[in-house]
C-alpha atoms as a PDB file:
ATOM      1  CA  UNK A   1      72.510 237.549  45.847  1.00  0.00           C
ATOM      2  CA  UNK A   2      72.395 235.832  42.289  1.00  0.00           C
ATOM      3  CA  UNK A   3      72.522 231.676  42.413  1.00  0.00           C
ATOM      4  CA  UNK A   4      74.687 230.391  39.557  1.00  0.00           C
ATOM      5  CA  UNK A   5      72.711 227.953  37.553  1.00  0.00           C
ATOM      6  CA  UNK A   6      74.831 225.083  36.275  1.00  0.00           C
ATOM      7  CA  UNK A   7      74.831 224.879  32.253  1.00  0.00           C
ATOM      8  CA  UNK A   8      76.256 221.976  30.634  1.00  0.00           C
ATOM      9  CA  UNK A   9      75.921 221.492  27.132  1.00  0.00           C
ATOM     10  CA  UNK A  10      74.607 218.249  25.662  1.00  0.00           C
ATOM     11  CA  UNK A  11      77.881 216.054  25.862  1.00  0.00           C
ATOM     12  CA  UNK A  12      78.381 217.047  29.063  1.00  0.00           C
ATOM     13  CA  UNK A  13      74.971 216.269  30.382  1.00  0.00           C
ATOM     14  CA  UNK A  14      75.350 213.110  28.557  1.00  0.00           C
ATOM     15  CA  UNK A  15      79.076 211.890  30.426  1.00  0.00           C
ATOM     16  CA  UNK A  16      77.215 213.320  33.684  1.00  0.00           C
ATOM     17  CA  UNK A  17      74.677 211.143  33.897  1.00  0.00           C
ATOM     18  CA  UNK A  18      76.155 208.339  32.150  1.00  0.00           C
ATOM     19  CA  UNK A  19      78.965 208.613  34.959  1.00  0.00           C
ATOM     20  CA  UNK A  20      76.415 208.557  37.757  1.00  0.00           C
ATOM     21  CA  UNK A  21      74.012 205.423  35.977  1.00  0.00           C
ATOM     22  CA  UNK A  22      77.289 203.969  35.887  1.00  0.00           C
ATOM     23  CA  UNK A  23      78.184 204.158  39.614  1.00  0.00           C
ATOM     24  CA  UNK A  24      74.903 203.405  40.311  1.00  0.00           C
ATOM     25  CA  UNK A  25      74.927 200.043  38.817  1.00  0.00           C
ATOM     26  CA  UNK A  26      78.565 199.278  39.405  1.00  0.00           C
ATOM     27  CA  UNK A  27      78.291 199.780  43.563  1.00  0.00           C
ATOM     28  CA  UNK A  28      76.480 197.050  44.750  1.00  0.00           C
ATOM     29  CA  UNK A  29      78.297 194.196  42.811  1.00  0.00           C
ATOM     30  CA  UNK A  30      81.255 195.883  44.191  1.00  0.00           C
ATOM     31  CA  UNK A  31      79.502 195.160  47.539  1.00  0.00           C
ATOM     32  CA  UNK A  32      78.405 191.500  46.658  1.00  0.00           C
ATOM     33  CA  UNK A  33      81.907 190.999  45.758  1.00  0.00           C
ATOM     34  CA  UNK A  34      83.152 191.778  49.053  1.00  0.00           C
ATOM     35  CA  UNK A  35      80.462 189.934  50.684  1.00  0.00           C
ATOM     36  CA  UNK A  36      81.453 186.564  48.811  1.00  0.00           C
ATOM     37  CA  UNK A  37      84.983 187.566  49.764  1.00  0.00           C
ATOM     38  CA  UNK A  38      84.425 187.571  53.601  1.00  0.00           C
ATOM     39  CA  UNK A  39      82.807 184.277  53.479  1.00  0.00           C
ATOM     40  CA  UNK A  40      85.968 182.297  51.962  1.00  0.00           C
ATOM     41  CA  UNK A  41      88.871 181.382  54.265  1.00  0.00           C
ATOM     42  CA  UNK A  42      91.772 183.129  54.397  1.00  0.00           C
ATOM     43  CA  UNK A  43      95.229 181.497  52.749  1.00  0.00           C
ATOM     44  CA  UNK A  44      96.582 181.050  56.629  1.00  0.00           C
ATOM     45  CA  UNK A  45      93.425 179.065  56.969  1.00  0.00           C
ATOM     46  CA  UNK A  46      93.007 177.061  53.451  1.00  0.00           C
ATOM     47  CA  UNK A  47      97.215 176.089  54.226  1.00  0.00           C
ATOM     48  CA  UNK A  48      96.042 174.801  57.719  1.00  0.00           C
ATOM     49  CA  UNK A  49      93.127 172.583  55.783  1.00  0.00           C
ATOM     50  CA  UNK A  50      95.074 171.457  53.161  1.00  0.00           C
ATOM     51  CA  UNK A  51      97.444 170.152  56.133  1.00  0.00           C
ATOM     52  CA  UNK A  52      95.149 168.391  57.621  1.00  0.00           C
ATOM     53  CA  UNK A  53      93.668 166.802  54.837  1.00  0.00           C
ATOM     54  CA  UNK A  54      97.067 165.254  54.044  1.00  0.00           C
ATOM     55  CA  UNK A  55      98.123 164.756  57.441  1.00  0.00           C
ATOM     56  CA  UNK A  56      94.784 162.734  57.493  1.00  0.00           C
ATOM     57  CA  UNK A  57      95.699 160.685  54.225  1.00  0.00           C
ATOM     58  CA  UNK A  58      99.038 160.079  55.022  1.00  0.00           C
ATOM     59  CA  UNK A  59      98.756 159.372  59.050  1.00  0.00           C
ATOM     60  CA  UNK A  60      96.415 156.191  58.225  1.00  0.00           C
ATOM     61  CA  UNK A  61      98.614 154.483  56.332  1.00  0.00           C
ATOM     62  CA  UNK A  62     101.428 154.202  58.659  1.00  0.00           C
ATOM     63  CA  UNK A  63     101.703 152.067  61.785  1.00  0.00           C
ATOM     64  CA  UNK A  64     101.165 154.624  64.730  1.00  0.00           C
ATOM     65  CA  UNK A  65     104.084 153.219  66.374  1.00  0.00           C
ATOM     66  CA  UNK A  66     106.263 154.588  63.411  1.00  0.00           C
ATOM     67  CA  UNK A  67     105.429 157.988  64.171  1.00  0.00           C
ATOM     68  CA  UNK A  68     106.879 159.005  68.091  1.00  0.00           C
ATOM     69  CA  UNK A  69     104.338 160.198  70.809  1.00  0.00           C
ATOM     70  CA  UNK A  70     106.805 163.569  71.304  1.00  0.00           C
ATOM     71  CA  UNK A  71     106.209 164.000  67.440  1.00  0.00           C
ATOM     72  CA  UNK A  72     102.270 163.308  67.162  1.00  0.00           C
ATOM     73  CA  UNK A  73     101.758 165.257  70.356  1.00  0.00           C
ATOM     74  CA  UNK A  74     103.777 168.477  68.638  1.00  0.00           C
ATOM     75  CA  UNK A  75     102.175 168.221  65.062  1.00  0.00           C
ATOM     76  CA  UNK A  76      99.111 168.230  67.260  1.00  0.00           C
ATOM     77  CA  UNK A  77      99.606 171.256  68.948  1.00  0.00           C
ATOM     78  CA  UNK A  78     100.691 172.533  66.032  1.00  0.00           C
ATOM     79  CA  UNK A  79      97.287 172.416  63.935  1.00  0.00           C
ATOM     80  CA  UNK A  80      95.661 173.106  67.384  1.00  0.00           C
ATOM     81  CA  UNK A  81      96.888 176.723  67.116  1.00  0.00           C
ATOM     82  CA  UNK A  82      95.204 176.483  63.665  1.00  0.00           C
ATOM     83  CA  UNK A  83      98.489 176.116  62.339  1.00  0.00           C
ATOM     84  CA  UNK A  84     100.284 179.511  63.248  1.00  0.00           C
ATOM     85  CA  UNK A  85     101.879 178.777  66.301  1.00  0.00           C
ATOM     86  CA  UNK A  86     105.856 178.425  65.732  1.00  0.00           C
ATOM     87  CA  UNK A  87     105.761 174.725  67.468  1.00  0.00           C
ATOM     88  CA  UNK A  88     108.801 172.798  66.449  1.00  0.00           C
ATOM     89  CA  UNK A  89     107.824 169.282  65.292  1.00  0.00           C
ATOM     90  CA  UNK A  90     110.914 167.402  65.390  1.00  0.00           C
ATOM     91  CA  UNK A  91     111.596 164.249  62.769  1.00  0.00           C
ATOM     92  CA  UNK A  92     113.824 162.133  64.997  1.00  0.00           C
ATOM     93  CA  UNK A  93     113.374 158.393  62.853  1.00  0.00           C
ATOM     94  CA  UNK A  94     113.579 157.699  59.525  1.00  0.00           C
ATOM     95  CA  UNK A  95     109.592 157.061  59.591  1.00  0.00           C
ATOM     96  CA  UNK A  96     109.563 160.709  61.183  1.00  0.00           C
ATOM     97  CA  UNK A  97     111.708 162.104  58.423  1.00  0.00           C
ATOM     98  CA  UNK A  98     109.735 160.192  55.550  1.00  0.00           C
ATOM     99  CA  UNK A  99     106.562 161.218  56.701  1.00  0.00           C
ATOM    100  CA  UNK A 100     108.014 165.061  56.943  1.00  0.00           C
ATOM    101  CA  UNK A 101     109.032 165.121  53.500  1.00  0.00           C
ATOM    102  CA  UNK A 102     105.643 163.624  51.879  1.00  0.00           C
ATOM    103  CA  UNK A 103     103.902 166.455  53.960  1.00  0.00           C
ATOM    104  CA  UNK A 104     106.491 168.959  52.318  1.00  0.00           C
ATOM    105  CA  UNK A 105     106.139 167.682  49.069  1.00  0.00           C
ATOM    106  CA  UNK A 106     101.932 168.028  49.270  1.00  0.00           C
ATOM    107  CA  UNK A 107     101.930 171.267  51.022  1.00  0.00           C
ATOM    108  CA  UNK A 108     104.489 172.950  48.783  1.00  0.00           C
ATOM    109  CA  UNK A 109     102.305 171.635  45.732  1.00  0.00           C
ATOM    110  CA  UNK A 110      99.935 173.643  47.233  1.00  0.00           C
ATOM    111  CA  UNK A 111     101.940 176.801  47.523  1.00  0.00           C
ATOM    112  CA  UNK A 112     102.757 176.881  50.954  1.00  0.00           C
ATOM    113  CA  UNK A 113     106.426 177.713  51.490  1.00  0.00           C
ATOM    114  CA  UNK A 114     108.890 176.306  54.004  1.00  0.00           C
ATOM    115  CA  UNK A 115     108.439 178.567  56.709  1.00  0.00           C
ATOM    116  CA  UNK A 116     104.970 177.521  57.247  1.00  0.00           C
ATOM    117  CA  UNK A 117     105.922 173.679  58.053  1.00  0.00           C
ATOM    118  CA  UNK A 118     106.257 172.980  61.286  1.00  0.00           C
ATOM    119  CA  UNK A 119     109.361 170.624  60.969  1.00  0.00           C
ATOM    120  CA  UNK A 120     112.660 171.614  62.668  1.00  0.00           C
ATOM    121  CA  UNK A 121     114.882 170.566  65.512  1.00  0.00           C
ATOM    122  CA  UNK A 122     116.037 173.779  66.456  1.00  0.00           C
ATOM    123  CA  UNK A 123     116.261 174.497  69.797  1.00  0.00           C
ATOM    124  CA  UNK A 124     112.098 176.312  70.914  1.00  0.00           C
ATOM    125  CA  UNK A 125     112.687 179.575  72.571  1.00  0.00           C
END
């Protein structure tokens, strides 16, 4: 039985180990890069902080008794579930409906759409 040795001219030679230095090097910033990755917070979870970071400016400079116990106690639960439970948080008062549309305003700035506010009235399943 006769082994095939592998001939490569020069060029070749050259691309194949230029191709392999390459991989070599490239691999394990590929890795870091994922590793850095893993380590940020996901866009469910940087919405949910930016949420509460306004939620904390804004809350503050109301009187407590503007906002209703029914609709603290929901936006509550609400960034309890780490803000991806489908709680309703209903806006009942005008202080309720004001303070609903700053949030909106802030957390679409941020990107966050619509459907991941909490505010509705419709009836909870």
């Amino acid at each position: 039985m006769k082994l095939s040795v592998l001939r490569l001219n020069i060029p070749q030679a050259i691309l194949m180990h230029t191709s392999l230095l390459a991989a070599v090097l490239v691999a394990p910033m590929l890795l870091c890069a994922d590793e850095a990755r893993a380590d940020e917070p996901s866009w469910s979870q940087r919405k949910c902080q930016f949420y509460q970071s306004f939620r904390d400016q804004l809350q503050p400079s109301r009187d407590k008794s503007e906002l209703g116990e029914e609709f603290l106690k929901s936006e509550d639960a609400f960034v309890a579930s780490g803000c991806t439970g489908r709680i309703h948080v209903c806006p009942t008062t005008e202080a309720e409906l004001d303070y609903a549309n700053k949030m909106s305003l802030r957390m679409m700035n941020e990107g966050a759409t619509g459907s991941f506010l909490p505010y509705s009235c419709a009836p909870t399943d």
